[in-house]
Structure formats: structure tokens, C-alpha cells
Protein backbone atom coordinates (compact mmCIF):
# COMPACT_ATOMS: atom_id res chain seq x y z
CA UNK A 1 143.78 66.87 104.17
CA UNK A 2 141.15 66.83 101.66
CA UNK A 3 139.30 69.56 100.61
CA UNK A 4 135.57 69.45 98.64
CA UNK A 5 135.14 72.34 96.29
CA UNK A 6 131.42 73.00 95.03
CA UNK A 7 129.87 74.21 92.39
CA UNK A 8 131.74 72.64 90.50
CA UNK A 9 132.16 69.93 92.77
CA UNK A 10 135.74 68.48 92.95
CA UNK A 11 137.86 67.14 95.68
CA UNK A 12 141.55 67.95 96.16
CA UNK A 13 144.43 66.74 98.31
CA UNK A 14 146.17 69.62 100.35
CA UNK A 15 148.78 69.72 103.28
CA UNK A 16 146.95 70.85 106.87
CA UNK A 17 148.21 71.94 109.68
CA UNK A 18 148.04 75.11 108.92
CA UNK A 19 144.97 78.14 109.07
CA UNK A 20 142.22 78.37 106.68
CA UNK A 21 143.60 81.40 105.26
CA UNK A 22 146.92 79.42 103.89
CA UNK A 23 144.76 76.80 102.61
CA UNK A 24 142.33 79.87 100.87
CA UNK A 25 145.80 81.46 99.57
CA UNK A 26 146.84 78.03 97.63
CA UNK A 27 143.53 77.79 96.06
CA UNK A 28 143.51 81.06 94.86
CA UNK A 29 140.03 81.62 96.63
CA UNK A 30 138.66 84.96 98.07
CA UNK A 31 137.90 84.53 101.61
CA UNK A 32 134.81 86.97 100.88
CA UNK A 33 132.87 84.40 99.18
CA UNK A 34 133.13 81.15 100.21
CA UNK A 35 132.25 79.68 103.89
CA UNK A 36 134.35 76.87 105.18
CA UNK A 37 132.79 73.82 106.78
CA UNK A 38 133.77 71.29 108.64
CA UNK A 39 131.48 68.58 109.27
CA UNK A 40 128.58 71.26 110.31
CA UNK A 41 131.10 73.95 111.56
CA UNK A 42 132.11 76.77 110.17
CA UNK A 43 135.52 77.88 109.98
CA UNK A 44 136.74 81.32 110.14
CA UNK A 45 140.05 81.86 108.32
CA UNK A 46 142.31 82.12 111.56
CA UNK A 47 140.99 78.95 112.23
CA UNK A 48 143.60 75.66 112.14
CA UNK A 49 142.86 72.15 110.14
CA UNK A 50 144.73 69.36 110.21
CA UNK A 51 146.03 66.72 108.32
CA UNK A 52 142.95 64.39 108.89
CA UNK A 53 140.59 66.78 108.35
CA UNK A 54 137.92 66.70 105.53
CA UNK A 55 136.63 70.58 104.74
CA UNK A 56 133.88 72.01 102.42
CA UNK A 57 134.97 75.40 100.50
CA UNK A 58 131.55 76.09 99.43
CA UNK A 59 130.60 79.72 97.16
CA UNK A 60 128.29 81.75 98.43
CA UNK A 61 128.82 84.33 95.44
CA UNK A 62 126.07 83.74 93.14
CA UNK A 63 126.70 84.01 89.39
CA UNK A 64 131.03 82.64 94.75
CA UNK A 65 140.79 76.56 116.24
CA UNK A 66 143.98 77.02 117.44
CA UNK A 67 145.07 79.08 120.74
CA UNK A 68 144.42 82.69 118.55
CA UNK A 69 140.48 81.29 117.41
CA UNK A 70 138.86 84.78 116.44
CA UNK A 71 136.65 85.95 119.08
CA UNK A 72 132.75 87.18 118.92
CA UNK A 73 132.64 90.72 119.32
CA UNK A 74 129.48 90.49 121.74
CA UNK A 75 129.88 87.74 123.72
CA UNK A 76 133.56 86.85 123.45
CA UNK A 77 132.73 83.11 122.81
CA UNK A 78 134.15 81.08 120.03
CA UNK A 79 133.77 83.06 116.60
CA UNK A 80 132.45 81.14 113.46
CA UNK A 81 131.84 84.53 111.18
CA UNK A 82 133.78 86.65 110.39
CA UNK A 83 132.92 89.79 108.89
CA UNK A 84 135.80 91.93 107.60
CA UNK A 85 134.11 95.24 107.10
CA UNK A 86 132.93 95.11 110.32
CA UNK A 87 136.12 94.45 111.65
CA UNK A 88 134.16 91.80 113.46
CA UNK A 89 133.63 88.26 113.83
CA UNK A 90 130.32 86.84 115.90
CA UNK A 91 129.55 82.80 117.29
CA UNK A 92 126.48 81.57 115.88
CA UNK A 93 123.92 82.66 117.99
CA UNK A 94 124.95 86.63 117.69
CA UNK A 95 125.72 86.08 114.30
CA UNK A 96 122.08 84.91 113.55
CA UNK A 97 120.89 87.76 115.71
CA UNK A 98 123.12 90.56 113.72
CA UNK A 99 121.28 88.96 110.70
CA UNK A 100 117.59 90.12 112.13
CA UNK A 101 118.84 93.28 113.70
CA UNK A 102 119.98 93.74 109.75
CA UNK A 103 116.98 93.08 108.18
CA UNK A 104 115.05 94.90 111.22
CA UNK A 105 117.10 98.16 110.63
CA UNK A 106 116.46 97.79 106.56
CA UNK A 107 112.45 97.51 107.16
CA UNK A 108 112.60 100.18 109.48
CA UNK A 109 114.94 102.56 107.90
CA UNK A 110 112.29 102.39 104.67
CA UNK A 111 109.22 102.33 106.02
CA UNK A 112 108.83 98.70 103.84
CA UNK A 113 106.02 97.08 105.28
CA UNK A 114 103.90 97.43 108.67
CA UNK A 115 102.98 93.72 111.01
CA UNK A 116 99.09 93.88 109.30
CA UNK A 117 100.67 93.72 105.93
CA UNK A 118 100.52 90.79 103.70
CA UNK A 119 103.76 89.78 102.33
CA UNK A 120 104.51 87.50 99.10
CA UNK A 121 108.19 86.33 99.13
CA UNK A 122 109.90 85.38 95.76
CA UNK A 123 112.02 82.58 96.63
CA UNK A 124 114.29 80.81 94.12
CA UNK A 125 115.07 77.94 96.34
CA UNK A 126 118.39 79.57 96.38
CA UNK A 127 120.16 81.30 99.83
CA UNK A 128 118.89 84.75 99.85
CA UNK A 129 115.71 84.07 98.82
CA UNK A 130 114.67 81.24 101.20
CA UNK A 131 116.80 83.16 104.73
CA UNK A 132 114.73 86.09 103.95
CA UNK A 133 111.62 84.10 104.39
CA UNK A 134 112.70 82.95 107.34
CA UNK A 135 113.94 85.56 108.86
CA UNK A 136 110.12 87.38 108.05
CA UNK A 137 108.58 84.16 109.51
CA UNK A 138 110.83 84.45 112.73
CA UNK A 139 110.32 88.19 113.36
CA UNK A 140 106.48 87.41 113.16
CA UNK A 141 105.29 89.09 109.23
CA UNK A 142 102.54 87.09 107.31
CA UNK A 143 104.95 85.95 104.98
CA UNK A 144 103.88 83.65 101.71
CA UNK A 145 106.76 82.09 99.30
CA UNK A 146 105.98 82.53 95.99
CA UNK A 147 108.19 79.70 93.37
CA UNK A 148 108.00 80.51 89.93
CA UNK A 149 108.87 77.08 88.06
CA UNK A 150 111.05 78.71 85.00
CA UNK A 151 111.95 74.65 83.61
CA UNK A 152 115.15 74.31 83.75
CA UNK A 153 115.80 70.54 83.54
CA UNK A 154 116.73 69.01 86.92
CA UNK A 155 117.71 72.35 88.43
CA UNK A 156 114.62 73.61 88.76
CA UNK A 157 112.93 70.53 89.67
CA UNK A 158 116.16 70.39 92.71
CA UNK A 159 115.00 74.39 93.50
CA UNK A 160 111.17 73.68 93.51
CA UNK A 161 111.63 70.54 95.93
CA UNK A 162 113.77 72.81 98.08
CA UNK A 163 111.39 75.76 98.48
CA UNK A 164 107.86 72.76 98.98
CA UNK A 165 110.49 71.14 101.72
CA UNK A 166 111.36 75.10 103.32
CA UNK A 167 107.16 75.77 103.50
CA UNK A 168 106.71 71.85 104.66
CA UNK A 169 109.20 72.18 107.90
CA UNK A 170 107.81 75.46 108.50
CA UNK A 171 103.65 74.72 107.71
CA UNK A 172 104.12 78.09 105.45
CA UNK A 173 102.35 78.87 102.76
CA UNK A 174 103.80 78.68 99.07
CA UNK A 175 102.51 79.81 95.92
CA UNK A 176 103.47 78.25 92.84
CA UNK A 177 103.56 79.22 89.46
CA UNK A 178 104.63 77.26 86.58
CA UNK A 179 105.62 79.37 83.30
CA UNK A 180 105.14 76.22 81.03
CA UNK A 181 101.92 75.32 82.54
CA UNK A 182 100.50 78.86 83.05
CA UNK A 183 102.08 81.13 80.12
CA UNK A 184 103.41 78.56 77.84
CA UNK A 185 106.70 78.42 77.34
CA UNK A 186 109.76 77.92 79.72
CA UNK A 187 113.04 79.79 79.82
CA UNK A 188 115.22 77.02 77.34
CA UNK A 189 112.35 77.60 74.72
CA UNK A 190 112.59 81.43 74.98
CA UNK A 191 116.40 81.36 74.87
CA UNK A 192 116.41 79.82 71.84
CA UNK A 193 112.57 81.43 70.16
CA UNK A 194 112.72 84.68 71.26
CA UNK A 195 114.73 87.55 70.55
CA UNK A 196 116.08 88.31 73.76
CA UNK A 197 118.56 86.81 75.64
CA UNK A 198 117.64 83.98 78.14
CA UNK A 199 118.68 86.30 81.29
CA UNK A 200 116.93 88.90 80.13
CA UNK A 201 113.34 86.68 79.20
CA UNK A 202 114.47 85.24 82.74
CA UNK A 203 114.54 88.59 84.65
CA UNK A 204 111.01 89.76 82.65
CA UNK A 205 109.18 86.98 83.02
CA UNK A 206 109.89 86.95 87.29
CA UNK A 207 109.16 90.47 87.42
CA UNK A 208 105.80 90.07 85.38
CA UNK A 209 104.34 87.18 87.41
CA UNK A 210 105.74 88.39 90.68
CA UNK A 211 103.53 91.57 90.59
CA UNK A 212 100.19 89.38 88.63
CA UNK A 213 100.95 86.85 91.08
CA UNK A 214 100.97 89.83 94.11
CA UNK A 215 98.01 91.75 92.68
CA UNK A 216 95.79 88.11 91.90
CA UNK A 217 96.87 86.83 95.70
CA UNK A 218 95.55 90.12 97.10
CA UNK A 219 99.31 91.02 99.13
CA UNK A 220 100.62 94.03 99.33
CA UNK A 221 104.42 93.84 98.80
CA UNK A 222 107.03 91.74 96.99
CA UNK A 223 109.77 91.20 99.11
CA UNK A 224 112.89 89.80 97.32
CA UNK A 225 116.14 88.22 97.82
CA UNK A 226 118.53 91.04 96.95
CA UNK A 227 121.62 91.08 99.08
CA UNK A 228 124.25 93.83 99.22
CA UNK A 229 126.50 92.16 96.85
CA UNK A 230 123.40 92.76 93.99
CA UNK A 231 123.12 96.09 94.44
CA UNK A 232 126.22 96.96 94.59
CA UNK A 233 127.01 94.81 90.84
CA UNK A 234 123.67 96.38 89.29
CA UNK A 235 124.34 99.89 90.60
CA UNK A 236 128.57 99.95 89.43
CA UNK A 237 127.11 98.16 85.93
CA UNK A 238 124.20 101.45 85.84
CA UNK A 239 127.20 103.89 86.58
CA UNK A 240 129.75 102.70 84.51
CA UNK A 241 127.04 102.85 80.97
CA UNK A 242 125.33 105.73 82.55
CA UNK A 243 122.16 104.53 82.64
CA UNK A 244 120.95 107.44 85.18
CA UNK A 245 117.03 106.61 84.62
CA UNK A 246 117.96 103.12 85.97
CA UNK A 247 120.02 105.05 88.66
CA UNK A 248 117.75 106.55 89.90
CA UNK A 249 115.11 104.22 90.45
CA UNK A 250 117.00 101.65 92.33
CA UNK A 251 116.00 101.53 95.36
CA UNK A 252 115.25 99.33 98.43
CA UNK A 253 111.60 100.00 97.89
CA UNK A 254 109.56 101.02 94.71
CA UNK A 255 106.36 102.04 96.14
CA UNK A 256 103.33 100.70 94.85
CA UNK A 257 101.92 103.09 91.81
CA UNK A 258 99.64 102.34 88.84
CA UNK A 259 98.70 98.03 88.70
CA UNK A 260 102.54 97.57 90.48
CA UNK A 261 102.64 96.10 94.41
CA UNK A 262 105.49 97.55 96.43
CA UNK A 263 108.50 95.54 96.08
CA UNK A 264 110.87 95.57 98.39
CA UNK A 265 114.76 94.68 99.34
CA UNK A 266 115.26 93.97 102.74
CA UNK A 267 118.83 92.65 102.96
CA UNK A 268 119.92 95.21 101.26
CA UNK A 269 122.30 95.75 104.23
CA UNK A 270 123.76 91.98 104.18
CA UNK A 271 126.42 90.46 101.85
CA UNK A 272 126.23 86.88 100.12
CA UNK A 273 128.75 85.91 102.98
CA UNK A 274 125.78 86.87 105.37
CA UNK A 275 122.94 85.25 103.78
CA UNK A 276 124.75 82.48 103.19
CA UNK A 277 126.46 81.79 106.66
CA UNK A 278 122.92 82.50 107.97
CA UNK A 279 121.20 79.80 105.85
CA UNK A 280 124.12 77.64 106.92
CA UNK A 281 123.61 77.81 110.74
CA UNK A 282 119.85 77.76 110.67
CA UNK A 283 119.85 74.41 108.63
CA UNK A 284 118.02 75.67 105.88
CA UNK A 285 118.81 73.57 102.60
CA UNK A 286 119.14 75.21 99.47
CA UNK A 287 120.45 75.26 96.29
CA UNK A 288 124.49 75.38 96.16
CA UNK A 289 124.66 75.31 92.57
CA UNK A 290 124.69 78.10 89.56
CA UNK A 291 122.09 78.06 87.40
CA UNK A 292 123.89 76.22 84.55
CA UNK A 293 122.31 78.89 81.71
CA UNK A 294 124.29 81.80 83.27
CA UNK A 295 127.41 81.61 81.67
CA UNK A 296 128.40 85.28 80.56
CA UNK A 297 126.08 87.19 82.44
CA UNK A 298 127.31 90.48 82.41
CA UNK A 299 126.16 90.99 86.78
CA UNK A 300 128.89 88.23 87.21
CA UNK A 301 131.32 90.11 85.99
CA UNK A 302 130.57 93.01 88.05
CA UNK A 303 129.98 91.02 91.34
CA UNK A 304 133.33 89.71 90.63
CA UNK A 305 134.92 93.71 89.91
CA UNK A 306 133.19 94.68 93.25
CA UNK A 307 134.81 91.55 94.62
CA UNK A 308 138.39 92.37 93.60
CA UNK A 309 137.98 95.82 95.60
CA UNK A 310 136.25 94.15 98.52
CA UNK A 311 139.01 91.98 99.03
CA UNK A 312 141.59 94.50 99.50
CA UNK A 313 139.22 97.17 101.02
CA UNK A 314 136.94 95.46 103.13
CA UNK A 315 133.75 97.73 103.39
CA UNK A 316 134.16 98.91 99.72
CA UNK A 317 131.05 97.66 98.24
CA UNK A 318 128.84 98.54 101.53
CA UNK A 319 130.40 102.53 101.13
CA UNK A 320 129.63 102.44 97.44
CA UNK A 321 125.87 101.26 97.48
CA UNK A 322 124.51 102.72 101.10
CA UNK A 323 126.56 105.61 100.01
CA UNK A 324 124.89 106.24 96.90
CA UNK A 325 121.71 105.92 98.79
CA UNK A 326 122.75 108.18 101.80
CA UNK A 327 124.21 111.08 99.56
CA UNK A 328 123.25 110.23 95.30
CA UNK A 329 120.19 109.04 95.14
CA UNK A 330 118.50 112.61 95.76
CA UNK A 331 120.64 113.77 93.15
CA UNK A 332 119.40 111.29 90.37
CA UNK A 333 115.65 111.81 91.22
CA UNK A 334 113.24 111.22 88.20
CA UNK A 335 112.15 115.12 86.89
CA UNK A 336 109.28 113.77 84.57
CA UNK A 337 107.02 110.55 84.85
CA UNK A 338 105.88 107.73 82.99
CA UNK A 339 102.44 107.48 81.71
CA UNK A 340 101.35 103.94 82.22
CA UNK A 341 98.19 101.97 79.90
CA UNK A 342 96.97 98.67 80.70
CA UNK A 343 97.84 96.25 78.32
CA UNK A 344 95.84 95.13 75.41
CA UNK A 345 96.58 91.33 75.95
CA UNK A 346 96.58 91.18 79.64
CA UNK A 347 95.72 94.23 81.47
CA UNK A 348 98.81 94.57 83.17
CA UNK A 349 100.25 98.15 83.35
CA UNK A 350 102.87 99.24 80.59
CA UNK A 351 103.66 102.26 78.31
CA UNK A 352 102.53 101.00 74.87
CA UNK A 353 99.57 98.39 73.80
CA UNK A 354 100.95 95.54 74.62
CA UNK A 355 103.32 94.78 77.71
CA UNK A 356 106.88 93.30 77.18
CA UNK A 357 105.80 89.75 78.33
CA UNK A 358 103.14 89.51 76.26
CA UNK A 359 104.99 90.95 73.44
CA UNK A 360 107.72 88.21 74.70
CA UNK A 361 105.49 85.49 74.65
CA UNK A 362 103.52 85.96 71.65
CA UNK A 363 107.09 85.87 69.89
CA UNK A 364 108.09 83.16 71.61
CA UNK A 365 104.87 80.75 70.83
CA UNK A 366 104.43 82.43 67.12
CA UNK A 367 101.15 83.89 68.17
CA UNK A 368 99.40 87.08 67.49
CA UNK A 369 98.90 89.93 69.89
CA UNK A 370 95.43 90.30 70.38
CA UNK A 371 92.73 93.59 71.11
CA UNK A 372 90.88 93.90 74.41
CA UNK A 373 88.83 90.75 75.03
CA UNK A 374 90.18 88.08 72.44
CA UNK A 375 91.56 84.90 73.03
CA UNK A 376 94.76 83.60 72.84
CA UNK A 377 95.74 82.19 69.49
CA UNK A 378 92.58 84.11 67.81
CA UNK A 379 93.16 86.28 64.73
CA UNK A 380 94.72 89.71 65.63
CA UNK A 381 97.58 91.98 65.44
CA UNK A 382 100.98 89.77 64.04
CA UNK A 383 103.91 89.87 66.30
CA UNK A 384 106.31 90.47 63.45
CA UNK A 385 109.63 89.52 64.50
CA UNK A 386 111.56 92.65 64.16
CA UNK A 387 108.44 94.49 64.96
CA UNK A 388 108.29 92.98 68.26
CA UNK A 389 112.29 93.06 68.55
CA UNK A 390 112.15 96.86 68.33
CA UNK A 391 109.33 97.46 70.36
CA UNK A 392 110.95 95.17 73.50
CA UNK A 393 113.98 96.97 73.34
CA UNK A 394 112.05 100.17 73.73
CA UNK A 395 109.87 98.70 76.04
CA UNK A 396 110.38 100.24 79.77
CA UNK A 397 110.81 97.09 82.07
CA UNK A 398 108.09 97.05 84.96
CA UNK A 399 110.79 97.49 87.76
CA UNK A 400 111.90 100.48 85.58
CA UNK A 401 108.67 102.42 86.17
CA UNK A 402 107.64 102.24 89.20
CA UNK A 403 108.02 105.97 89.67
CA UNK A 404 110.53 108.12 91.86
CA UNK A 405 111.80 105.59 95.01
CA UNK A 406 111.09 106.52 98.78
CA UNK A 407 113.42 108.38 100.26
């Protein structure tokens, strides 16, 4: 039997005739976060292969039919998901349907965004991103992609083609942004220029166009990609420094306040697994592969933690984040508030002259910050290097003050 591993792709010969789970156990592979394919067919890990089969182990963790055939627990057909801390497995059809009633319940549950509102989706061209925009598109929402073009070499040209193709099939609506074109400098350059790391300059420079881009288009929330699996690394990485300010705040929706749109989570109730066996079964094409400047991100390590639990608790990482919200989040609630300034350079709200990304990006291109109503490159305020090192570190991020989350 042969079996195709991605990301990194590699083939290997294995014996069959024998369940998906064996196969899993030889490889060393977490059932959690891979899906199993078989020409288009997923496999669940009862499931039997045989010794002519060719299968697909592909990750769905980003940063991941014999006689006994699982059954689906609503309509007793044929099961090709399973979904362990449900004790549950679902055929396609419910399976896409849990997905929506998911997303539905999130929406709902948060009061994140009414039919008449205009929505700007930030899609990466990766899983998450692009089933959450269709999901929005199915269930009727005025729903625009938004592609930020961060120019990374042939992966981003492979993510941007994916998201124009997603809008194309669909005659949606994309916006695109290109940080080279429009700002200047792309996320290589700032790796290697600036003084933060190229995650980090990654992270800031989404969360700064995202809202320009929101507040310049005129829509009224952000809606983003985050899947249970996120939260769950982000809030165990907050807990286990402390970081209670950034406890607090994290939340499936940080209301609009002060120059910032609403942003909003809504599949905050779905794991990778989901998202991805979702994107699988609705024939969306997206991006398989890691970003390849991601080595030693510190969220991978967590997601993989969270994943160690998960696999011997199933449910673990769903009772630690919906939990916290449930029962901790009241507890961590923001006593004082930040007083926000537009910045000097752009306008954009922040808590000092000059926001982090411009601070960033002055750094990055060796320019000067500027006063209100210069232009770029004109004499003005030096960006010393250590200067501006300090003050980014001290900086509070833009999804960091968006004031006390909805309850």
C-alpha cells in the first residue's frame, strides 16, 4: 500500500489490510490532525485499506470500510468524520451541516454580526480562512475576502491564486492588498531589517491593514479564521506566562471602540480537524502547506502541548477554552482602560505618537517618523534603532486594546 504524506510531501510503502488507525499507529501520527483520503474519500480510522490502495495522510494542524464502518450519528449512513469529543462521527452531508449549525450557534451566542451588516473576511488562502467565507456566503452574509499579499516567494503567490480562484468560482468579491506595493516592504525584508521577529512583523502588519483596510472599505466587522485549536494554543501560552491583560481580552468578539472595526471569531467552536474536513468535502482548494518562515514559532509548540492532551482526552482543548469563556473570562475583566491617540504618521488609533506599524516600517525602510501632515521620506523625527526597539516592545498591539470583550 502506499501512503502520500504532505507537508512535507513524501511517499512510503506500508502493509494494508488492516484499519486506518494501525496504519496512523506505525507512522507515529495523531489521528486528531490529519484527514485520510482516498482518491476523494475520506477515511475514518475504523475504516479498512488494502494492499492496492493509494492513501493521502494530509495535516490539518497548522504550524498538523469494513463490516464495523463507523456510523453517522444523525442519519446512520456511512460515516466519513469522525469527531472524538463528540463521541460522534457524521457522513458528509451532516457533517457539512454540523459545520453551519457551528458557526450559526458561535454568531448567535455573541451577538457578532446582524444579515444588514457588511462583512470583510481575512482569508490567507489557507483552510480556515477560505471555509469561513464560505460558510458566510452559504448562510446568506455580505461577505468580502480580504488577501493581504505579505511576499513570500512562491507561497504567497500559490495562496493569492487560491483565494482570486475561491472569489472567481463563487463571483465574490476580494480585496487585495499588497504590503510591498502599498507600505513598502514585505515580510523577508522585515525579518531581516527590523527589530522584531518575522512572526511578530507578520501578526502586526495583518492586524494593522485588516482594520485600515475595514475602516477605508466602509464594513463593519473583521471576521477571521480562528479555529478552536488557536484559541486554545494562544490562551494555554497567555496562562502559562501570565499575561492576564492578554487574558482577558481574548475573546470571540472585540467590539468596535475608538478607529478599531469589530473583529470577530466565528469558528471558535470548530477544531482544525473540522475546518479542514469541511474544506475537503466542499471542494474548496487551499493551501496544504506551512508557511516555510515558521519554524520555531512558539503557538506551534503549544498547539502541539494541547495536542498531546487532546489525544488522550478527547474534548480537552474544547473544556479548556469554552470553559474559560463560560466561567474565567468574567473573572479577568479589564478594571482600567486604555487611552487611545491617533497616530502622528497615519491616523490610525494607538497609545503613543506613532503606531507600532509605522514605527515598524519606518525602521524597516530607514525612514523618519514624521508630524501630522508630512510626507513620507520628508525630514522629521529619526526612528533611532533602539529608540524605536523600546518603544515597539512597549507598544500595546491593536488587538490588545480593543477594550473589555462582550460577554
Amino acid at each position: 500500500m502506499k501512503v502520500r504524506l504532505r507537508n512535507p510531501d513524501r511517499e512510503v510503502e506500508l502493509a494494508g489490510g488492516r484499519k486506518i488507525h494501525d496504519v496512523l499507529g506505525e507512522l507515529g501520527i495523531n489521528p486528531d490532525t490529519v484527514l485520510v483520503i482516498r482518491e476523494r474519500e475520506l477515511l475514518t480510522r475504523e475504516d479498512r485499506v488494502g494492499e492496492a490502495d493509494v492513501i493521502e495522510i494530509r495535516p490539518v494542524i497548522s504550524g498538523g470500510s469494513g463490516g464495523n464502518r463507523m456510523k453517522c450519528r444523525r442519519c446512520k449512513a456511512p460515516a466519513v468524520v469522525e469527531i472524538r469529543r463528540h463521541n460522534a462521527a457524521f457522513c458528509a452531508d451532516c457533517f457539512l451541516r454540523h459545520v453551519r449549525e457551528q458557526v450559526k450557534r458561535a454568531i448567535g451566542a455573541h451577538d457578532m454580526f446582524r444579515p444588514t451588516d457588511r462583512i470583510l473576511v481575512a482569508v490567507s488562502g489557507g483552510k480556515d480562512s477560505l471555509a469561513l467565507w464560505d460558510v458566510l456566503l452559504e448562510l446568506g452574509y455580505r461577505a468580502h475576502g480580504l488577501y493581504l499579499g505579505l511576499g513570500i516567494g512562491e507561497y504567497s503567490e500559490r495562496s493569492h491564486e487560491v483565494a482570486r480562484a475561491f472569489a472567481r468560482e463563487r463571483d465574490a468579491h476580494l480585496v487585495e492588498v499588497d504590503l510591498a506595493r502599498d507600505y513598502g516592504f514585505d515580510v523577508p525584508t522585515a525579518g531581516r531589517k527590523g527589530s522584531r521577529s518575522t512572526c511578530a512583523v507578520c501578526g502586526l502588519s495583518k492586524r494593522y491593514v485588516f482594520n485600515r483596510a475595514a475602516r477605508d472599505g466602509g464594513y463593519d466587522v473583521i471576521a477571521t479564521g480562528h479555529n478552536l485549536d488557536d484559541e486554545a494554543a494562544t490562551l494555554l501560552g497567555n496562562t502559562l506566562r501570565w499575561q492576564t491583560d492578554y487574558i482577558a481580552r481574548q475573546s470571540p468578539v472585540l467590539p468596535e471602540e475608538d478607529g478599531f472595526a469589530r473583529k470577530v471569531k466565528p469558528l471558535y467552536r470548530l477544531s482544525e480537524l473540522e475546518t479542514a474536513a469541511f474544506a475537503f468535502l466542499r471542494g474548496i482548494d487551499y493551501v496544504v502547506e506551512e508557511c516555510p518562515l515558521v519554524a520555531g514559532n512558539t503557538q506551534l509548540r503549544y498547539k502541539e502541548a494541547m495536542n498531546q492532551l487532546e489525544s488522550t482526552s478527547p474534548g480537552t482543548k474544547a473544556q479548556f477554552f469554552l470553559g474559560y469563556l463560560d466561567r474565567a473570562a468574567p473573572l479577568f475583566a479589564m478594571q482600567d482602560e486604555v487611552r487611545l491617540v491617533g497616530c502622528e504618521r497615519c491616523g490610525q488609533p494607538t497609545t503613543g505618537r506613532f503606531c507600532a506599524f509605522c514605527r515598524a516600517q519606518a525602521q524597516i525602510l530607514g525612514e523618519r517618523l514624521e508630524g501630522p501632515g508630512a510626507e513620507r521620506g520628508s525630514p522629521g523625527r529619526p526612528s533611532d534603532d533602539r529608540e524605536t526597539a523600546e518603544a515597539l516592545a512597549d507598544e500595546v498591539m491593536p488587538v490588545e486594546i480593543y477594550g473589555t470583550p462582550r460577554r
